[in-house]
Protein backbone atom coordinates (compact mmCIF):
# COMPACT_ATOMS: atom_id res chain seq x y z
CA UNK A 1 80.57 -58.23 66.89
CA UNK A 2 77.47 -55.85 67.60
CA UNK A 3 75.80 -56.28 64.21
CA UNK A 4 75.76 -59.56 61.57
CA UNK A 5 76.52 -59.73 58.21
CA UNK A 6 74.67 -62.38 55.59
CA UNK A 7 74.47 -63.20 52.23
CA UNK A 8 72.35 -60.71 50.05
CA UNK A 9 70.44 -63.51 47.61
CA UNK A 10 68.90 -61.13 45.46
CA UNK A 11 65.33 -60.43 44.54
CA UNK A 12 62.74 -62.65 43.60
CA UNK A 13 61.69 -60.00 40.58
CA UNK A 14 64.94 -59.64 39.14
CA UNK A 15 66.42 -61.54 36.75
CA UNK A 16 69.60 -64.37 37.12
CA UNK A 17 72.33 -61.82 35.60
CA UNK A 18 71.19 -58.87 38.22
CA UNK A 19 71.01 -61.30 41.35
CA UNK A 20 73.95 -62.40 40.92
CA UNK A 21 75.73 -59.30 40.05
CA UNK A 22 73.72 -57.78 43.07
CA UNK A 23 74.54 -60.85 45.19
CA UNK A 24 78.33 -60.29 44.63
CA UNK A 25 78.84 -56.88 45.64
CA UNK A 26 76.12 -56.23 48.24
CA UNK A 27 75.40 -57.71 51.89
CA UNK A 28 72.70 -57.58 54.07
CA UNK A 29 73.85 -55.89 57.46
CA UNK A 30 71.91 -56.00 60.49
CA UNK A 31 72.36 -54.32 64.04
CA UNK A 32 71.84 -56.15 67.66
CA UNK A 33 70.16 -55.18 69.84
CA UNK A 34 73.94 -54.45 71.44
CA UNK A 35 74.59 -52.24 68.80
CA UNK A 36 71.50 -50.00 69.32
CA UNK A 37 71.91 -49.46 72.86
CA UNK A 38 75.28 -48.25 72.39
CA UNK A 39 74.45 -45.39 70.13
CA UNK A 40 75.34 -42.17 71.26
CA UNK A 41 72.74 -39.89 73.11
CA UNK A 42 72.35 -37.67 70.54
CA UNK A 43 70.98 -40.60 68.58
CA UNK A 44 68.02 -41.32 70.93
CA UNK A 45 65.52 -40.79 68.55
CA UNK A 46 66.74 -43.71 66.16
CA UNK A 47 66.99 -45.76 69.32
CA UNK A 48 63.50 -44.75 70.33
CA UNK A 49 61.50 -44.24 67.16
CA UNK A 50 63.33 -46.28 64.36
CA UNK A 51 62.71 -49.42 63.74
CA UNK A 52 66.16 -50.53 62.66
CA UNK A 53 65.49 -53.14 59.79
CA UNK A 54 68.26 -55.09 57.72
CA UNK A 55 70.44 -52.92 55.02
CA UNK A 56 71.77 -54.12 52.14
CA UNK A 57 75.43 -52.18 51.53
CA UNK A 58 78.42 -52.70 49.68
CA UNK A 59 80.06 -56.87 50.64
CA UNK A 60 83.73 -55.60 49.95
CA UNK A 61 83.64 -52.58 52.05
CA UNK A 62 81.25 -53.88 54.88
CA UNK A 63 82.82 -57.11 55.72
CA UNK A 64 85.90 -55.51 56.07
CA UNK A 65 86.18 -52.25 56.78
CA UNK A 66 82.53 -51.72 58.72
CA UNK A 67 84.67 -51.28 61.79
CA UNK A 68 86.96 -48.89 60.32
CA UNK A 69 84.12 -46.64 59.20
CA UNK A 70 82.45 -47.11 62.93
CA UNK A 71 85.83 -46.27 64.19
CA UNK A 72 86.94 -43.40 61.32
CA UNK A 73 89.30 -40.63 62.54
CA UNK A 74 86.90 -37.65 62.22
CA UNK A 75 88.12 -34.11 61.66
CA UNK A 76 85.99 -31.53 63.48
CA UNK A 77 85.94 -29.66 59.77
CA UNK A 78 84.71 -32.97 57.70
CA UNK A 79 81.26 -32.88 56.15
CA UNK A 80 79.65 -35.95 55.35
CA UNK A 81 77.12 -35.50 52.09
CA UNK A 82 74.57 -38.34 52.68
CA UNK A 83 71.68 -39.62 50.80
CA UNK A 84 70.33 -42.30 49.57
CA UNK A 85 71.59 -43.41 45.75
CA UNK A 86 70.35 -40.90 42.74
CA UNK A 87 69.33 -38.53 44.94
CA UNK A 88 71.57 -35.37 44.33
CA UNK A 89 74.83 -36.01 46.18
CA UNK A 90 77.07 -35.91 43.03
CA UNK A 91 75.76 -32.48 42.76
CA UNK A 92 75.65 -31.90 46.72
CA UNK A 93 78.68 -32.37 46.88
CA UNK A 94 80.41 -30.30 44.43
CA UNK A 95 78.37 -27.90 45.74
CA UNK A 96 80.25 -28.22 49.29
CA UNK A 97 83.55 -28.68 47.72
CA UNK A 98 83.38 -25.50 46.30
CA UNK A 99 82.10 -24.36 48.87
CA UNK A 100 84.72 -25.39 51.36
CA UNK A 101 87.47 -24.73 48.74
CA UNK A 102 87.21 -20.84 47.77
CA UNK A 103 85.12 -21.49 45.05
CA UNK A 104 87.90 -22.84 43.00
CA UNK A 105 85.92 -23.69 39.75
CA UNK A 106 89.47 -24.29 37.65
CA UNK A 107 90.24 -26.67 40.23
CA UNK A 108 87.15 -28.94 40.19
CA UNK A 109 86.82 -29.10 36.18
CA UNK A 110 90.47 -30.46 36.43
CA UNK A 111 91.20 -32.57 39.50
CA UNK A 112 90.60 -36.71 39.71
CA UNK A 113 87.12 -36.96 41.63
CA UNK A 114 88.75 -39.76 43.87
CA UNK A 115 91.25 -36.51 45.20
CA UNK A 116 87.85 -34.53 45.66
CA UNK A 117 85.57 -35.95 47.43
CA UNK A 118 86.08 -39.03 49.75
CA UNK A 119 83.48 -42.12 49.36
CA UNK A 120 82.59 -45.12 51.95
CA UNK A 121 81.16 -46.55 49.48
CA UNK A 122 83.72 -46.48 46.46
CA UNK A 123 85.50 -50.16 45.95
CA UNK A 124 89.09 -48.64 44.68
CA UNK A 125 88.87 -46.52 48.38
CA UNK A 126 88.70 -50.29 49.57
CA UNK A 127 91.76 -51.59 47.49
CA UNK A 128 93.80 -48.88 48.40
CA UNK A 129 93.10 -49.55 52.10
CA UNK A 130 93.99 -53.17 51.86
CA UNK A 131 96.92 -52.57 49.90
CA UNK A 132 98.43 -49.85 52.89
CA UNK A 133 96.77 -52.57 56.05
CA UNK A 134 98.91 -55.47 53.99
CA UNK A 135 102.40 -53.50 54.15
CA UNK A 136 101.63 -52.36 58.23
CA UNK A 137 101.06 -56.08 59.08
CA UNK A 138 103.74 -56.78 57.10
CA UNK A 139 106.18 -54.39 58.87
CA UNK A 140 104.72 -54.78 62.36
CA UNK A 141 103.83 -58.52 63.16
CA UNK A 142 102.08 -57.73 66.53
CA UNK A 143 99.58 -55.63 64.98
CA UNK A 144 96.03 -56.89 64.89
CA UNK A 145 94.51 -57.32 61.34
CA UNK A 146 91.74 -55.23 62.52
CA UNK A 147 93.49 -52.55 63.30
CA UNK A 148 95.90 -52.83 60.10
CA UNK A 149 92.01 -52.18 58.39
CA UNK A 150 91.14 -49.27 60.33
CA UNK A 151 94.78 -47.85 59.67
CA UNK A 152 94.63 -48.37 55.94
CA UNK A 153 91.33 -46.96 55.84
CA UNK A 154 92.40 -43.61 57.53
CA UNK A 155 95.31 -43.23 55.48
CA UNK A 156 93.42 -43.39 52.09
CA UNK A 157 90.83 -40.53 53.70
CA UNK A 158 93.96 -38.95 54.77
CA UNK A 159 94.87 -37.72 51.15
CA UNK A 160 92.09 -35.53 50.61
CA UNK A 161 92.40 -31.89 50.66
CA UNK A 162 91.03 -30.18 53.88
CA UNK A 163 88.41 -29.80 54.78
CA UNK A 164 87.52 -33.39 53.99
CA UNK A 165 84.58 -33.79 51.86
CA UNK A 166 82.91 -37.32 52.48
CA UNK A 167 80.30 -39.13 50.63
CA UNK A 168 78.18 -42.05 51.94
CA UNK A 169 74.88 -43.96 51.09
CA UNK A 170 75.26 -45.77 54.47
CA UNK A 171 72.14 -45.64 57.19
CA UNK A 172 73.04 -42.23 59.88
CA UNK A 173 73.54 -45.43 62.55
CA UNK A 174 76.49 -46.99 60.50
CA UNK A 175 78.04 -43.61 60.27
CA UNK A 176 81.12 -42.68 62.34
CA UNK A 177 80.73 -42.71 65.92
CA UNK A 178 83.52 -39.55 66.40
CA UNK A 179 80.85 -37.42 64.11
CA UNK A 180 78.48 -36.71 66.79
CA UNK A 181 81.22 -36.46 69.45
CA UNK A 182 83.50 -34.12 67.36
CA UNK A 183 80.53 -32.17 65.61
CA UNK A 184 81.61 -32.57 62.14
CA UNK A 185 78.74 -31.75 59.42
CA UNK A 186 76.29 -33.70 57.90
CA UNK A 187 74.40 -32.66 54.98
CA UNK A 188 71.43 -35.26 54.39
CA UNK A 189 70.02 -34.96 50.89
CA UNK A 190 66.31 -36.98 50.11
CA UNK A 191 64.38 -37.07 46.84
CA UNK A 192 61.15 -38.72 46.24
CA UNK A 193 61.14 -42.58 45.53
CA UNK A 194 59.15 -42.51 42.40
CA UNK A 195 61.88 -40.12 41.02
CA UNK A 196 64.77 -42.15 42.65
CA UNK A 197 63.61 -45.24 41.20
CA UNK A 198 63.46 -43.91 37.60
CA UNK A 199 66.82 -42.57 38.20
CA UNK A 200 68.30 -46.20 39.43
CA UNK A 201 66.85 -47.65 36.72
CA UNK A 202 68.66 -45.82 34.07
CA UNK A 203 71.69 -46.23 36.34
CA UNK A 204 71.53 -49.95 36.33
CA UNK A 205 70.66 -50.32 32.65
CA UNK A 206 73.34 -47.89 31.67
CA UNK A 207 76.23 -47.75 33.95
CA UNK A 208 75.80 -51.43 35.28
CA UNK A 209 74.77 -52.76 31.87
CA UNK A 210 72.12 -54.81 33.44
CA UNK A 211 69.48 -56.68 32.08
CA UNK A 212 66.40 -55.21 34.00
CA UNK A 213 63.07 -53.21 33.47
CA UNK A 214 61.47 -50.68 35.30
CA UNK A 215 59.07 -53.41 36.82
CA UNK A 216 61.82 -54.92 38.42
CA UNK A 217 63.11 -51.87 40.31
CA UNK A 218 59.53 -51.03 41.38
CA UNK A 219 59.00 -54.23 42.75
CA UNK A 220 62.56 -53.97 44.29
CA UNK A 221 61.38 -50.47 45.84
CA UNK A 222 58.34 -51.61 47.18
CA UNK A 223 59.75 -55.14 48.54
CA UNK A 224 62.73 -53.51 49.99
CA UNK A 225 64.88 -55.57 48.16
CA UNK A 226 67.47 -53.25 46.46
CA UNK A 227 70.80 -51.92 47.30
CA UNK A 228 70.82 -49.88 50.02
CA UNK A 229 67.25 -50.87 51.33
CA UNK A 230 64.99 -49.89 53.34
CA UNK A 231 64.92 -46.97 51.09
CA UNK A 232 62.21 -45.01 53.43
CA UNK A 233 63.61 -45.70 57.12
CA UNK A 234 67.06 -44.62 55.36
CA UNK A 235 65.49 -40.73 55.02
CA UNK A 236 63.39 -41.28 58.36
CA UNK A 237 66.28 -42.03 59.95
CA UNK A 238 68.26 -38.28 58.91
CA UNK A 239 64.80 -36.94 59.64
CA UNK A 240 64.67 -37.18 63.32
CA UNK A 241 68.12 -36.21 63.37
CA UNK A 242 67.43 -32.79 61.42
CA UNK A 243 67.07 -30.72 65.06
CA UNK A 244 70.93 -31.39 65.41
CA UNK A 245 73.12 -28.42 65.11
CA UNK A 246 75.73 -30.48 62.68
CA UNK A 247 72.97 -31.91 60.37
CA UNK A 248 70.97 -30.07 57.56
CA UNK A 249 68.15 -31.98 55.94
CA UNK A 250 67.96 -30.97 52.38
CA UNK A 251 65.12 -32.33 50.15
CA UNK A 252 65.80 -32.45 46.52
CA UNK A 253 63.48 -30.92 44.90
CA UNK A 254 63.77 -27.71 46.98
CA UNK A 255 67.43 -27.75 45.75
CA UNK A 256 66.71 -27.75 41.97
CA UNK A 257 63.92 -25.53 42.32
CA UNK A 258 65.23 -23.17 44.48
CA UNK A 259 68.83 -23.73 43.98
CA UNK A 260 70.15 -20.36 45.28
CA UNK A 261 68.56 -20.10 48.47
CA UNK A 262 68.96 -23.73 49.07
CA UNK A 263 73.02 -22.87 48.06
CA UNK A 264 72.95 -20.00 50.39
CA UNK A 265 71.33 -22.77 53.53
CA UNK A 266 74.26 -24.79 53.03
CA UNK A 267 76.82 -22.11 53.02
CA UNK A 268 75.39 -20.76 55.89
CA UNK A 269 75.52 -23.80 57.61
CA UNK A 270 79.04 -24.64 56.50
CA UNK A 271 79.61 -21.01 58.30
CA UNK A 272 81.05 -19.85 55.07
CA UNK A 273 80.60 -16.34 54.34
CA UNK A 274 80.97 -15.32 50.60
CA UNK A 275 78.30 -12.84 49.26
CA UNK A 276 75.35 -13.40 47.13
CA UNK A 277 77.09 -11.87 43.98
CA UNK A 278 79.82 -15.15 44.89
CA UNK A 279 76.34 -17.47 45.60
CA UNK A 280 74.70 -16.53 42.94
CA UNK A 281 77.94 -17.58 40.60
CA UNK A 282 78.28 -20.71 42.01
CA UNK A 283 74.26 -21.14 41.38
CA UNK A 284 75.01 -21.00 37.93
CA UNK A 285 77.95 -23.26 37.86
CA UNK A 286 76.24 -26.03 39.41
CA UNK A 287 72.92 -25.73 36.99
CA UNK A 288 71.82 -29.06 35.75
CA UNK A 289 73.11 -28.21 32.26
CA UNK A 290 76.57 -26.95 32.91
CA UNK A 291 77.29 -29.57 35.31
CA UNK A 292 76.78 -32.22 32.33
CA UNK A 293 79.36 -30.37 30.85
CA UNK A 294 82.29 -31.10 33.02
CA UNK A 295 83.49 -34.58 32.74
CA UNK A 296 85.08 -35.17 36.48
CA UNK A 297 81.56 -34.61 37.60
CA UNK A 298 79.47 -36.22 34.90
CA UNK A 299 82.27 -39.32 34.69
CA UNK A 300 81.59 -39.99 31.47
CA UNK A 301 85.23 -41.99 31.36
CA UNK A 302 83.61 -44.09 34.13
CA UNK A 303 80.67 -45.11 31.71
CA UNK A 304 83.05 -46.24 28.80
CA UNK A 305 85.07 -47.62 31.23
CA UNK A 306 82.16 -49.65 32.36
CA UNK A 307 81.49 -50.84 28.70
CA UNK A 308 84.92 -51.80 28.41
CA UNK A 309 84.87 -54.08 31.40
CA UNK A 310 81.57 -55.22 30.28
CA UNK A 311 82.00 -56.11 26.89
CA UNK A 312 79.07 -54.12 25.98
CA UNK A 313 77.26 -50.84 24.96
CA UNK A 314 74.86 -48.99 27.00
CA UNK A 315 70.90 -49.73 25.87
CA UNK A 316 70.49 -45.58 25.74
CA UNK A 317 73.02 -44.39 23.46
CA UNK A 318 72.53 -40.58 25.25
CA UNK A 319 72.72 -41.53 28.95
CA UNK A 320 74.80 -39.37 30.74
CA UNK A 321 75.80 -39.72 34.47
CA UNK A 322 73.61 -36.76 34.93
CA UNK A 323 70.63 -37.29 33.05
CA UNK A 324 67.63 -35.54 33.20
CA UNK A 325 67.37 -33.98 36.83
CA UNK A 326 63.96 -33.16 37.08
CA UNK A 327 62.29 -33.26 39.34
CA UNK A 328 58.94 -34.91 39.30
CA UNK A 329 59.93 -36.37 36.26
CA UNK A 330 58.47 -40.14 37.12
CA UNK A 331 55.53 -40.06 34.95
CA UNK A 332 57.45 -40.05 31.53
CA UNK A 333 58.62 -43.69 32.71
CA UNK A 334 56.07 -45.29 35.22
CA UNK A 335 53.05 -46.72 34.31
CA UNK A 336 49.48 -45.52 36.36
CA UNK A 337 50.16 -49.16 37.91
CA UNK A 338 53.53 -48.40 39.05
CA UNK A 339 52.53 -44.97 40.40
CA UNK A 340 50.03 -46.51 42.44
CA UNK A 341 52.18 -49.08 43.69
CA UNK A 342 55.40 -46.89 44.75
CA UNK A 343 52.17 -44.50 46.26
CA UNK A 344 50.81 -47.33 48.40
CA UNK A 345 54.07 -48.74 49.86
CA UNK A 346 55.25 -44.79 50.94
CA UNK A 347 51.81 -44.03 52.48
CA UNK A 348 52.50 -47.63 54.47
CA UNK A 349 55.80 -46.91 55.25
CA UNK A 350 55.51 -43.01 56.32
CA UNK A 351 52.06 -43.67 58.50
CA UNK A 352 52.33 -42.65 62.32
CA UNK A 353 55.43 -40.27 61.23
CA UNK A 354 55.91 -35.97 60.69
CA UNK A 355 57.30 -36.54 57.32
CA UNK A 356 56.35 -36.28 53.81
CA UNK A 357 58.04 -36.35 50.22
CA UNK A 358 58.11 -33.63 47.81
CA UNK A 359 57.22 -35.19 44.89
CA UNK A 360 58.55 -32.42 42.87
CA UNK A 361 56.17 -29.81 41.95
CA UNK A 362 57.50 -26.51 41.70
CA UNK A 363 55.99 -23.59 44.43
């Protein structure tokens, strides 16, 4: 195997309930040397300029289906809507659904999200897989288990309506190999760390239900000990890959405060070609505030469902999936200590490179 898989054992600043919640759904992934030289060509400048650290993904999905995302039967017409956690891909992506799907508002306010948009990192994706590999080696005794995984896996992705729309929080070097050979689209979207960690916070309090504190996820930031770490190589890495005629780099910020010109980039790159009366619509359907509205996108029936599960009540009594959206928003919940903290560990990590964070201020 070209890359190793160990047991995530949490973070020193968190508490026992969030390790070992953390420490049962996430591993820490690493890539050989093997697995580095054997990246495609057009990947060079990961090879070259990255320093590929440790991530921590999804345990479930990685240990057994890592291959089967490597591996994934890529459409030409996919596109892949990447980020990082809390960083706008909910709203990315309805943004390319509709975009890819004739606008069709009716349809996105009413159908399941799991039918919309496809997600690597979504544990029921998983279950359905295994369920599907478990009947083929079932039927076929001389097939491998690995490749009863990698045919499970396809068939689940196989259900979506075409074009594919695909969502992932995994590194651009554990993405599918076919995507750079068959030139589907990748739409990378970053937002500022000080923002993203506000964001997670609320996310883990609320949807999670854990017991943690903004201290804890800054220390988590800056220690590179949360889920999907290393938070800043993971946008570096989409970075150097921006000059790629299937990837579009989209930062944030830009696309809340200039949301129609940063909706007309991405239908432009989707090589869509609806009119700015159309854009302009969809502009106003994907605002912050109407967005909140519709409950497929806001999954508010995943919340309660969460609290169900859990046994208790969110600590916020108005969080929303979507909650606030602003951008820049980070000093109504970290401290001047925090600030300086999150600021020292970016400058660190971003010295030597092109690239900078908008932190959110409106131009």
């Amino acid at each position: 195997m070209s890359y190793s898989l160990e047991e995530f054992k949490g973070s020193p600043f968190l508490g026992d309930e969030m390790n070992e919640l953390l420490s049962s759904q996430f591993t820490v992934v690493t890539a050989s040397e093997k697995f580095i030289s054997e990246l495609p060509e057009c990947l060079s400048n990961l090879k070259e300029s990255v320093k590929l650290k440790p991530c921590i993904v999804l345990k479930e999905i990685c240990e057994l289906f890592m291959e089967a995302i490597l591996d994934f039967d890529i459409r030409s017409d996919d596109v892949f809507v990447c980020s990082l956690p809390k960083c706008g891909s909910s709203w990315m992506q309805t943004i390319v659904w509709l975009l890819t799907h004739d606008l069709n508002y009716e349809a996105i306010k009413k159908i399941n999200r799991s039918n919309q948009v496809g997600d690597f990192d979504e544990l029921l994706n998983g279950s359905a897989a295994k369920e599907i590999s478990a009947k083929l080696l079932a039927d076929n005794k001389s097939l491998s288990e690995s490749d009863a995984l990698k045919m499970g896996w396809n068939e689940v992705f196989k259900l979506l309506d075409e074009p594919r729309v695909i969502k992932t929080h995994y590194p651009a070097y554990f993405l599918p190999r076919q995507i750079w050979s068959k030139g589907a689209r990748v739409i990378y979207v970053v937002r500022n760390p000080k923002d993203m960690a506000v964001s997670l916070y609320y996310m883990l309090r609320n949807f999670f239900l854990a017991d943690i504190t903004i201290d804890d996820i800054v220390n988590g930031f800056t220690n590179e000990t949360c889920c999907y770490s290393p938070h800043i190589d993971h946008a570096l890495e989409f970075w150097r890959l921006r000059h790629l005629p299937n990837v579009l780099f989209v930062a944030y910020e830009d696309a809340v405060n200039h949301s129609f010109k940063t909706i007309k980039k991405v239908s432009e790159f989707l090589n869509c070609s609806y009119s700015d009366e159309q854009l302009n619509e969809l502009t106003e359907f994907v605002s912050f505030g109407n967005m909140k509205k519709i409950q497929s996108i806001n999954r508010e029936a995943d919340v309660a469902e969460m609290e169900r599960l859990r046994g208790k009540k969110r600590p916020d009594a108005e969080f929303t999936f979507l909650r606030k959206g602003k951008p820049g928003g980070y000093g109504d919940d970290l401290s001047a200590e925090h600030i300086k903290k999150l600021d020292s560990w970016i400058e660190t990590e971003l010295h030597g490179t092109d690239f900078e964070f908008n932190m959110g201020k409106k131009s």
